[in-house]
PDB file of N, CA and C in Angstrom:
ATOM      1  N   UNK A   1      15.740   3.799  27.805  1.00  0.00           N
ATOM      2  CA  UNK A   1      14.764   3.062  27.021  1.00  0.00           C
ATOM      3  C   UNK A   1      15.507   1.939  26.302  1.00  0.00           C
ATOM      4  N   UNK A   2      15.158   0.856  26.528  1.00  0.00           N
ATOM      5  CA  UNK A   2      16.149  -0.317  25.952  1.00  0.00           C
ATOM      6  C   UNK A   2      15.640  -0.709  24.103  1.00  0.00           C
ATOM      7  N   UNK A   3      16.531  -1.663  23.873  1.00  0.00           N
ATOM      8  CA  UNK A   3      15.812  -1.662  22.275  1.00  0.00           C
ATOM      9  C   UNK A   3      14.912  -2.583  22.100  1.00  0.00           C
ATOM     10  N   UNK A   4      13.798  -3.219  22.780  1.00  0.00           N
ATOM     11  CA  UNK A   4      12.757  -3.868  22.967  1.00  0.00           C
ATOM     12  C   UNK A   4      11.700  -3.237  22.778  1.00  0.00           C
ATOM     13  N   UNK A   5      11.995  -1.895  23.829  1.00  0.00           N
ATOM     14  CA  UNK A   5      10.911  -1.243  23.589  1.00  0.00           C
ATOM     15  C   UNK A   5      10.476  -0.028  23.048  1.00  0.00           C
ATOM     16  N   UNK A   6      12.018   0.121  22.298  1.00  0.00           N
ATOM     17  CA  UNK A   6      11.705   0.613  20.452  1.00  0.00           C
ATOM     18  C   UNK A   6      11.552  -0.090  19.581  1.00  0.00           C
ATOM     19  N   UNK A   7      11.753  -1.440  19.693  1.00  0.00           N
ATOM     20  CA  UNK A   7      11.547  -1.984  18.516  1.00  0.00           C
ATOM     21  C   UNK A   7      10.179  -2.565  18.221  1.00  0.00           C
ATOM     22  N   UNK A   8       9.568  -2.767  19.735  1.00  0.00           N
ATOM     23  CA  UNK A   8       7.714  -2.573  19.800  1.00  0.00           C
ATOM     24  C   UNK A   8       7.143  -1.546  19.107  1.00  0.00           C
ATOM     25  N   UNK A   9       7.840  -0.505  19.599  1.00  0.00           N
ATOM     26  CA  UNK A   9       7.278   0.992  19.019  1.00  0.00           C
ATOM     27  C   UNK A   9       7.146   0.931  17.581  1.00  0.00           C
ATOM     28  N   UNK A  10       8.277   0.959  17.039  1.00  0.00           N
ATOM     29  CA  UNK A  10       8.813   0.853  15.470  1.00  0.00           C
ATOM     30  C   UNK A  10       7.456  -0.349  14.966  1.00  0.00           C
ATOM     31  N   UNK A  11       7.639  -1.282  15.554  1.00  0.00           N
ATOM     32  CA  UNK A  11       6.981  -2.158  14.596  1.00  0.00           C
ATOM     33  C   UNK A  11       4.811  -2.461  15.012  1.00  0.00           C
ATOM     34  N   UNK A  12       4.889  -1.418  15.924  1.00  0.00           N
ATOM     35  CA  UNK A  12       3.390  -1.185  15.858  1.00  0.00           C
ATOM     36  C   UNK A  12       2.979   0.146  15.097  1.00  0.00           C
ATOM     37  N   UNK A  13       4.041   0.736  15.196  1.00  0.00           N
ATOM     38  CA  UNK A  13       3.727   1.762  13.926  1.00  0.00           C
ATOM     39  C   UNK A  13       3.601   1.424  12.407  1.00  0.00           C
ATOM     40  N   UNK A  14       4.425   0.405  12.275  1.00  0.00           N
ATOM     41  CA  UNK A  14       4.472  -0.108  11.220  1.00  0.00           C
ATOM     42  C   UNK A  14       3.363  -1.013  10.894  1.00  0.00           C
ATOM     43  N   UNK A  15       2.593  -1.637  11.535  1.00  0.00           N
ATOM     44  CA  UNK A  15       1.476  -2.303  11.542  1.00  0.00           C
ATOM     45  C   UNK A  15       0.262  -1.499  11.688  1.00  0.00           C
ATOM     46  N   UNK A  16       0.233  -0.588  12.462  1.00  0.00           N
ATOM     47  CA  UNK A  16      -0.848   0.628  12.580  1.00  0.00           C
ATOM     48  C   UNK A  16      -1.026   1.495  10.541  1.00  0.00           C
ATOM     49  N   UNK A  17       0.309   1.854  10.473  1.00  0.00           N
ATOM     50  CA  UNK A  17       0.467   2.708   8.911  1.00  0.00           C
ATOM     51  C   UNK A  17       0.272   1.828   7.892  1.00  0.00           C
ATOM     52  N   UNK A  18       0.412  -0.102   8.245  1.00  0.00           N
ATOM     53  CA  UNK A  18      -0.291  -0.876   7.095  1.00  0.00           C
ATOM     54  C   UNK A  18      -1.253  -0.659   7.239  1.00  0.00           C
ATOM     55  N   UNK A  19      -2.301  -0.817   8.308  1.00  0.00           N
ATOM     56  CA  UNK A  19      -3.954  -0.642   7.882  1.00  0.00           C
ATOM     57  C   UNK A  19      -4.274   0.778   7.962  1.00  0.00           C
ATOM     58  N   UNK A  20      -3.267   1.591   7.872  1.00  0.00           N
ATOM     59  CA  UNK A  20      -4.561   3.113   7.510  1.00  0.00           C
ATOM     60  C   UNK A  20      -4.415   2.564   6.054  1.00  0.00           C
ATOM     61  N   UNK A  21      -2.766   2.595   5.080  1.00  0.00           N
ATOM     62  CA  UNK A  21      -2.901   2.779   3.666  1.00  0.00           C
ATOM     63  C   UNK A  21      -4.040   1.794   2.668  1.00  0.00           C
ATOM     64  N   UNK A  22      -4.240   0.547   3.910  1.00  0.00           N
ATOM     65  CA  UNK A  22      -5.183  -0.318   3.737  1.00  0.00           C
ATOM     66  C   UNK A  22      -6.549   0.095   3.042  1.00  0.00           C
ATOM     67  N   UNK A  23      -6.707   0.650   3.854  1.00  0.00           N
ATOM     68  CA  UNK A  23      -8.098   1.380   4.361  1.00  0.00           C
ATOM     69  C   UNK A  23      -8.131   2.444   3.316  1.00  0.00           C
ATOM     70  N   UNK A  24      -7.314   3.575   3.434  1.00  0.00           N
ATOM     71  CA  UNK A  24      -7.188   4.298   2.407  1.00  0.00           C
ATOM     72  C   UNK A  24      -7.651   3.894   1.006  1.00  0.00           C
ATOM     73  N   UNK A  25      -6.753   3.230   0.464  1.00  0.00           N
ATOM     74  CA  UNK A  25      -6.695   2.335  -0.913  1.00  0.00           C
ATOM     75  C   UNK A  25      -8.109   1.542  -0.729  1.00  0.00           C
ATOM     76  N   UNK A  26      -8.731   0.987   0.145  1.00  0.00           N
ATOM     77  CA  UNK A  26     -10.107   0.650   0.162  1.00  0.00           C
ATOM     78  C   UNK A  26     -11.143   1.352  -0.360  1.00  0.00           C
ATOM     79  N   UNK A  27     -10.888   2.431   0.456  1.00  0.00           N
ATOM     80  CA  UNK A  27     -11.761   3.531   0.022  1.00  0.00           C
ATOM     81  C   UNK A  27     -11.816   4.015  -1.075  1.00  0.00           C
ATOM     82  N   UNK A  28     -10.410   4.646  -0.994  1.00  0.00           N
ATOM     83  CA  UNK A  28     -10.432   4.729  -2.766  1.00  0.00           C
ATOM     84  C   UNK A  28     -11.115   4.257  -4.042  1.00  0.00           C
ATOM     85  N   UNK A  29     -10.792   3.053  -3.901  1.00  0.00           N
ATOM     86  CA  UNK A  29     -11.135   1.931  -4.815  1.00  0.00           C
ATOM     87  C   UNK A  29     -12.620   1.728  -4.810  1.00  0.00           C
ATOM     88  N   UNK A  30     -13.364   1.654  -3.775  1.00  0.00           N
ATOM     89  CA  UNK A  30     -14.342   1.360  -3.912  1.00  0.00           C
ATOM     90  C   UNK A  30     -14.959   2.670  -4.275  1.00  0.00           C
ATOM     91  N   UNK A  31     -14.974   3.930  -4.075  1.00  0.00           N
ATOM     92  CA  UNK A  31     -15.030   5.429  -4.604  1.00  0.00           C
ATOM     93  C   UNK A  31     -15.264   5.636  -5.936  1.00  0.00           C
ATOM     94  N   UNK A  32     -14.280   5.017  -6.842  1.00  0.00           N
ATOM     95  CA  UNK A  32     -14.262   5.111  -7.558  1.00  0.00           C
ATOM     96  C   UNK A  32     -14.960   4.323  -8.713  1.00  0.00           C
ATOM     97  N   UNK A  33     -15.262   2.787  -7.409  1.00  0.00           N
ATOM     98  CA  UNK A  33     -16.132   1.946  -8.155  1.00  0.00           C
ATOM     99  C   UNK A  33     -17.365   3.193  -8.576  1.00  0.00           C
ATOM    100  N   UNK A  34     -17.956   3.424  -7.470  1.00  0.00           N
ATOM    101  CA  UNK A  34     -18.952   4.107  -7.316  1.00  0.00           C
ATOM    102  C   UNK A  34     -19.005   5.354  -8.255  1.00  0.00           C
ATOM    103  N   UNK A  35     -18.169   5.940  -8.330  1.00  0.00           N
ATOM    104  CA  UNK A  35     -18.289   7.700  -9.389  1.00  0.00           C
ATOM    105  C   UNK A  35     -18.752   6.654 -10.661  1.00  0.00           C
ATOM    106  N   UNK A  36     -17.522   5.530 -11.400  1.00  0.00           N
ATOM    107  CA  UNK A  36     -17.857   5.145 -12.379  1.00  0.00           C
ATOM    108  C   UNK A  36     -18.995   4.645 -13.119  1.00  0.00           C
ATOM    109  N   UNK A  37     -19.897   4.148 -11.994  1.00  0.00           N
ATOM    110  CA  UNK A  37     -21.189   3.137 -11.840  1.00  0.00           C
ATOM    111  C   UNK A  37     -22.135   4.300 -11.852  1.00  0.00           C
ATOM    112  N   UNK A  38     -22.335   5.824 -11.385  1.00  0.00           N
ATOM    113  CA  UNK A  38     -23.150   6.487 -11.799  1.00  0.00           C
ATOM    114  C   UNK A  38     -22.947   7.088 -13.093  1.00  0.00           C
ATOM    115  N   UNK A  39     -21.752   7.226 -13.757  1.00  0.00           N
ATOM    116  CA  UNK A  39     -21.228   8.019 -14.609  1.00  0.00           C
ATOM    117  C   UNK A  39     -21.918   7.358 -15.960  1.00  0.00           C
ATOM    118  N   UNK A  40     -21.327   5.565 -16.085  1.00  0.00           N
ATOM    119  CA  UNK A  40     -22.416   5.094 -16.664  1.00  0.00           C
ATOM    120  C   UNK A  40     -23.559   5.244 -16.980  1.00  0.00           C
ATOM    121  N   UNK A  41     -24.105   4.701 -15.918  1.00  0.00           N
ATOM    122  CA  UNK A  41     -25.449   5.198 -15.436  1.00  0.00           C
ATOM    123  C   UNK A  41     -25.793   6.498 -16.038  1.00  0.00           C
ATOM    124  N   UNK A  42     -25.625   7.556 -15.878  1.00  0.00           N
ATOM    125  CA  UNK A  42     -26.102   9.183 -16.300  1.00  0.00           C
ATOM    126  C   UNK A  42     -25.910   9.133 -17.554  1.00  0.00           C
ATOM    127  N   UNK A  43     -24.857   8.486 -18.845  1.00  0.00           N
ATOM    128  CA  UNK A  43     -24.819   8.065 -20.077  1.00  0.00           C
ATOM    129  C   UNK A  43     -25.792   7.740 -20.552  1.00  0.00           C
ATOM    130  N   UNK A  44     -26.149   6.487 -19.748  1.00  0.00           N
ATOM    131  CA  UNK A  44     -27.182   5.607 -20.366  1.00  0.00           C
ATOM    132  C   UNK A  44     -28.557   6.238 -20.129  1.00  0.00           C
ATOM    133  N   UNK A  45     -28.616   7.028 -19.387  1.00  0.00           N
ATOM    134  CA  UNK A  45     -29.824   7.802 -18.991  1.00  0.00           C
ATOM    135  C   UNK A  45     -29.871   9.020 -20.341  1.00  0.00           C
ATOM    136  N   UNK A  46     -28.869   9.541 -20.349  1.00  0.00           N
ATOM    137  CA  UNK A  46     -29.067  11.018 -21.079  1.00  0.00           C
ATOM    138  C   UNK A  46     -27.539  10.851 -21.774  1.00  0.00           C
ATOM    139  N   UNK A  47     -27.328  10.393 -23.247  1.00  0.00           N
ATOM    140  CA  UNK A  47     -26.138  10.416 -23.792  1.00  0.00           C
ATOM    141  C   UNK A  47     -25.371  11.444 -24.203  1.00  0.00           C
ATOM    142  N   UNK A  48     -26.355  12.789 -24.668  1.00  0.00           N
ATOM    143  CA  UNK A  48     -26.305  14.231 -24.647  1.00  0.00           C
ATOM    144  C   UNK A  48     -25.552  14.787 -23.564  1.00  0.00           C
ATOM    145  N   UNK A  49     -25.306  14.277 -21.930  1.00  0.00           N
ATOM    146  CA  UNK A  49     -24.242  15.105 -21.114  1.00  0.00           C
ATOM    147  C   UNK A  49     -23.114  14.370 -21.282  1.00  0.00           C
ATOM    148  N   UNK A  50     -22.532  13.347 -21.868  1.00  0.00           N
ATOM    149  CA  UNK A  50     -21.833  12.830 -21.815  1.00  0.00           C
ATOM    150  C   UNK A  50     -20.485  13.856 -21.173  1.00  0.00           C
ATOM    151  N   UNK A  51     -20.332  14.642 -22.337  1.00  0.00           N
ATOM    152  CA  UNK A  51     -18.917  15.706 -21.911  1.00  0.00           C
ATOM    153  C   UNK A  51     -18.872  16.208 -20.470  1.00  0.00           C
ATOM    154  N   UNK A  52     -20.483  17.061 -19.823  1.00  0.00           N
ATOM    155  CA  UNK A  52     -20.310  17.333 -18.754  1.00  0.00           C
ATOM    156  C   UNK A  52     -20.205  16.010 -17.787  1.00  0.00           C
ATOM    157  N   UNK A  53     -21.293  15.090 -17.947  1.00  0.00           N
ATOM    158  CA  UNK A  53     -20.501  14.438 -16.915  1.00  0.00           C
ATOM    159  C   UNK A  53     -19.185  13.946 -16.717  1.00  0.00           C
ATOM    160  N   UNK A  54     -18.360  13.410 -18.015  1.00  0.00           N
ATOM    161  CA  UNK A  54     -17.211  13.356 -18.026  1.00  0.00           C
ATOM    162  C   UNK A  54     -15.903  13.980 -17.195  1.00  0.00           C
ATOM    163  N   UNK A  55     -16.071  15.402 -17.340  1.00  0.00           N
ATOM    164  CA  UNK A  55     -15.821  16.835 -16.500  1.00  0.00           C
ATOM    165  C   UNK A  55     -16.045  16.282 -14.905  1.00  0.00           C
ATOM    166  N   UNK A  56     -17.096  16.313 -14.833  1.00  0.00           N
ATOM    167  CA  UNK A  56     -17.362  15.968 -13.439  1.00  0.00           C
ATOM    168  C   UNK A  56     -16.805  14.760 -12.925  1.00  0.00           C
ATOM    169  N   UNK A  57     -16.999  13.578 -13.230  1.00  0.00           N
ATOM    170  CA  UNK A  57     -16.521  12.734 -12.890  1.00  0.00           C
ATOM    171  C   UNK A  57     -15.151  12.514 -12.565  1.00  0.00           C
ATOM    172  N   UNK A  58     -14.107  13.004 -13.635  1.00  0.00           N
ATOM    173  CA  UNK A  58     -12.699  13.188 -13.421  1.00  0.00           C
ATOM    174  C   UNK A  58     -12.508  14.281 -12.399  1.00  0.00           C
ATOM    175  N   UNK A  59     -12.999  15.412 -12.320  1.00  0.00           N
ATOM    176  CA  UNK A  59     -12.786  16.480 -11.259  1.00  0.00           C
ATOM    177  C   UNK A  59     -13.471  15.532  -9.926  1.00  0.00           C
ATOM    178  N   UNK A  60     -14.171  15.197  -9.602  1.00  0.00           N
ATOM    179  CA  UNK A  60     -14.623  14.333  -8.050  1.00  0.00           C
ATOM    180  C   UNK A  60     -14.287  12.943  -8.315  1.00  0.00           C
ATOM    181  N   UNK A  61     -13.342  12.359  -8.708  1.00  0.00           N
ATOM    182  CA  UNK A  61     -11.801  11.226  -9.029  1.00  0.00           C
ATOM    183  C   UNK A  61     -10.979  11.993  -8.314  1.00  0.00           C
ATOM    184  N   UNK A  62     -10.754  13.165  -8.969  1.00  0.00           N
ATOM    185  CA  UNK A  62      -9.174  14.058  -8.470  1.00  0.00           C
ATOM    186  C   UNK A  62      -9.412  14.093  -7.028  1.00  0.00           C
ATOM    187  N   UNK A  63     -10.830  15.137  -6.373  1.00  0.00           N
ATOM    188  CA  UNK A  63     -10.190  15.399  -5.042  1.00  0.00           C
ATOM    189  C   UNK A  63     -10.725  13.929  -4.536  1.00  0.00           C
ATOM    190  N   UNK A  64     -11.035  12.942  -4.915  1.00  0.00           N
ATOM    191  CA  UNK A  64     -11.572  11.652  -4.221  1.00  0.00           C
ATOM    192  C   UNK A  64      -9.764  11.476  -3.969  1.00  0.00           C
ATOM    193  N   UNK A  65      -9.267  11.223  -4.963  1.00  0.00           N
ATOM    194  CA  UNK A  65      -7.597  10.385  -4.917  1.00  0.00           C
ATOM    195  C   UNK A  65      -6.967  11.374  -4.113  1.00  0.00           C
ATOM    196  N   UNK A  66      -7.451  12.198  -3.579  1.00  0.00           N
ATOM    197  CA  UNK A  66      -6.106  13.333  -2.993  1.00  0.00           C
ATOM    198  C   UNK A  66      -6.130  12.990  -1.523  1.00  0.00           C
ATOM    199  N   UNK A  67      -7.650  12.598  -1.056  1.00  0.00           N
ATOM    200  CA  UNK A  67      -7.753  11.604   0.514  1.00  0.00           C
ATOM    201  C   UNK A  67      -6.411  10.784   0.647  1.00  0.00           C
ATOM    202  N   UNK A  68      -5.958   9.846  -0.214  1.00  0.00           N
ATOM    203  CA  UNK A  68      -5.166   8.744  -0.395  1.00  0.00           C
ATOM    204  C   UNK A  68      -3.770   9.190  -0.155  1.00  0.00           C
ATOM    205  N   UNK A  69      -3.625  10.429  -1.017  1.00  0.00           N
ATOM    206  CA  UNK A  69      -2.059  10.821  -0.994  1.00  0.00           C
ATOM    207  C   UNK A  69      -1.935  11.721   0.549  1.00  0.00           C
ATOM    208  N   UNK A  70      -2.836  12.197   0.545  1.00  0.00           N
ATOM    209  CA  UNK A  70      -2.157  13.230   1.704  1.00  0.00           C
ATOM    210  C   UNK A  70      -2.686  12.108   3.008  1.00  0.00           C
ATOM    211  N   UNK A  71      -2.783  11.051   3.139  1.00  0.00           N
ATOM    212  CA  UNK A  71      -3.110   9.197   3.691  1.00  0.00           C
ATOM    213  C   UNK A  71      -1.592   9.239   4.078  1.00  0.00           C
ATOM    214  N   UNK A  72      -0.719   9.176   2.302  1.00  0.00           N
ATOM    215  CA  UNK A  72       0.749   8.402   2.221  1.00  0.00           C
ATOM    216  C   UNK A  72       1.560   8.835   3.333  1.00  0.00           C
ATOM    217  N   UNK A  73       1.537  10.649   2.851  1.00  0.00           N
ATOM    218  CA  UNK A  73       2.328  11.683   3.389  1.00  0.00           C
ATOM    219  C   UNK A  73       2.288  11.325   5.204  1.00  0.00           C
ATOM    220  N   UNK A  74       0.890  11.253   5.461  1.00  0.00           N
ATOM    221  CA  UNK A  74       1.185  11.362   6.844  1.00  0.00           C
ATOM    222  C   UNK A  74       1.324   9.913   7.652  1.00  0.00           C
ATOM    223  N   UNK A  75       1.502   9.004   7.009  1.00  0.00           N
ATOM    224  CA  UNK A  75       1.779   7.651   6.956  1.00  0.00           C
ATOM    225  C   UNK A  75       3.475   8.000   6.942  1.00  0.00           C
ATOM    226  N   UNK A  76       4.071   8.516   5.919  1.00  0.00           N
ATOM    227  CA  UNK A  76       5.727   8.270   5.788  1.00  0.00           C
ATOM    228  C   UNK A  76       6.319   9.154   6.831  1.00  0.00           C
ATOM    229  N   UNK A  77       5.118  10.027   7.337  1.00  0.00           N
ATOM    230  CA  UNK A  77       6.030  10.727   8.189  1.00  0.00           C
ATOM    231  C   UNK A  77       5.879   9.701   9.509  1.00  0.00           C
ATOM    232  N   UNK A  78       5.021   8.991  10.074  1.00  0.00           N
ATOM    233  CA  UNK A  78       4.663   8.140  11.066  1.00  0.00           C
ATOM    234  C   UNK A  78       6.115   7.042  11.056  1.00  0.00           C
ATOM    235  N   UNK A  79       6.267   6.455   9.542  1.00  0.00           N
ATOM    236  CA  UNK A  79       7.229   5.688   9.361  1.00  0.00           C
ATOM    237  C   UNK A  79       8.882   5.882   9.344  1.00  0.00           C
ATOM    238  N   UNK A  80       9.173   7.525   9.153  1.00  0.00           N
ATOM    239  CA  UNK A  80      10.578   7.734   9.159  1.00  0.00           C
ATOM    240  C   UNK A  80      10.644   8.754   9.794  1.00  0.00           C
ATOM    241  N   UNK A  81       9.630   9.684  10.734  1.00  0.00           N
ATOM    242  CA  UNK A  81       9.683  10.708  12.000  1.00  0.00           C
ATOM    243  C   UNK A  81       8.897  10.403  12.755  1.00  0.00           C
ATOM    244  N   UNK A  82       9.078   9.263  13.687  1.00  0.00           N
ATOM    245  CA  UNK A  82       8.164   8.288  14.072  1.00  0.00           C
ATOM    246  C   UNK A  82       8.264   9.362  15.483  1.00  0.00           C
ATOM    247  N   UNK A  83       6.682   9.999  15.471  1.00  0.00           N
ATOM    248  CA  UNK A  83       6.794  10.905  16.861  1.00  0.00           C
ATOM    249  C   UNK A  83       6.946   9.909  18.026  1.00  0.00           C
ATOM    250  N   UNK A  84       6.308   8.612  18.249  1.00  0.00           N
ATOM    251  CA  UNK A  84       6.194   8.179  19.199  1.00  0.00           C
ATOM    252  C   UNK A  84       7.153   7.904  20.299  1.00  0.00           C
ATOM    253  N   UNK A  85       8.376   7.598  19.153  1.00  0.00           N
ATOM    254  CA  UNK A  85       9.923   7.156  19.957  1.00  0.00           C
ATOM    255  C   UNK A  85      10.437   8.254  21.410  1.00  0.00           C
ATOM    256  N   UNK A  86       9.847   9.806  20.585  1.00  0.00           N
ATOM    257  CA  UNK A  86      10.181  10.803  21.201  1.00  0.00           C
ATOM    258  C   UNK A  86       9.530  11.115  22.601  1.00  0.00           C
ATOM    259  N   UNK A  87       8.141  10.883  22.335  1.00  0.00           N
ATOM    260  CA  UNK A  87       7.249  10.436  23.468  1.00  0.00           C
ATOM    261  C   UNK A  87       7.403   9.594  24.672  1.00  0.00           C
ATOM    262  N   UNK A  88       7.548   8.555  23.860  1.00  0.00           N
ATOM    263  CA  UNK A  88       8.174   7.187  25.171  1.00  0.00           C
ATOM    264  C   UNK A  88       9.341   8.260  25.873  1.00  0.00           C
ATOM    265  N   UNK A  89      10.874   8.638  24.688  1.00  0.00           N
ATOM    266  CA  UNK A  89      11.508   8.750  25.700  1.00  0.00           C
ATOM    267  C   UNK A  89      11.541   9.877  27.096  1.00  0.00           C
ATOM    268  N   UNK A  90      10.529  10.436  26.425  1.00  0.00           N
ATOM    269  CA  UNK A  90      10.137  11.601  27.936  1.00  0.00           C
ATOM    270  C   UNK A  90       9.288  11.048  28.683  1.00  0.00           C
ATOM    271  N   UNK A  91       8.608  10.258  28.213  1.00  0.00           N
ATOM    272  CA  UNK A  91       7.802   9.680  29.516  1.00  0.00           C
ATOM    273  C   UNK A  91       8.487   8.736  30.480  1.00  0.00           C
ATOM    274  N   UNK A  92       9.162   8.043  29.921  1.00  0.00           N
ATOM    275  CA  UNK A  92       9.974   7.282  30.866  1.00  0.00           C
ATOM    276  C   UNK A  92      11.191   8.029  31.223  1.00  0.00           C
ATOM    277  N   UNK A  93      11.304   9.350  31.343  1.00  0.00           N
ATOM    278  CA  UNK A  93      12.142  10.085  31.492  1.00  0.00           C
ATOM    279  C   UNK A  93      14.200   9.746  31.347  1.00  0.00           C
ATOM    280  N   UNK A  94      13.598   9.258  30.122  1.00  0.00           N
ATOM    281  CA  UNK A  94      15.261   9.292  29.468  1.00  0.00           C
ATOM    282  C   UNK A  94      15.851  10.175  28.617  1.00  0.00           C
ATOM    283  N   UNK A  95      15.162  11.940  28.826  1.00  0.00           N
ATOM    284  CA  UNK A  95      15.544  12.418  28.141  1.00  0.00           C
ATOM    285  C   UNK A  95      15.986  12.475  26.294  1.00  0.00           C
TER     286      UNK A  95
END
């Protein structure tokens, strides 16, 4: 396997793992637009739950942000145990 066509490999992985974290962090973000914009919202409706919704809102934040990290994790492993390299080299049978 020559270094051309690891260094394709390497650097479409690397372009592939920019737009998941992309995407990820998109989501996120806009997620959170959203929890906040009802949270409001349910305030201004009923100022009396304030605490519970509060509760709620931060608990469905938490597992909203946990999409993102366990995103990173399997992103860094793409980036520094890059399965693919391993792949190519059995397919083109270079052991």
């Amino acid at each position: 396997m020559d270094a051309q066509a690891v260094a394709m490999i390497y650097s479409y992985t690397a372009v592939g793992v920019g737009i998941i974290l992309a995407a990820a962090g998109l989501g996120s973000a806009l997620g959170w637009g959203m929890i906040c914009s009802k949270f409001i919202e349910g305030i201004a409706r009923q100022p009396e739950m304030r605490a519970q919704l509060t509760g709620q809102m931060l608990f469905t934040g938490g597992l909203m942000e946990a999409f993102p990290m366990i995103v990173l994790g399997i992103s860094m492993w793409f980036i520094f145990a890059n399965p693919f390299i391993g792949a190519a080299k059995a397919a083109m049978g270079a052991g």
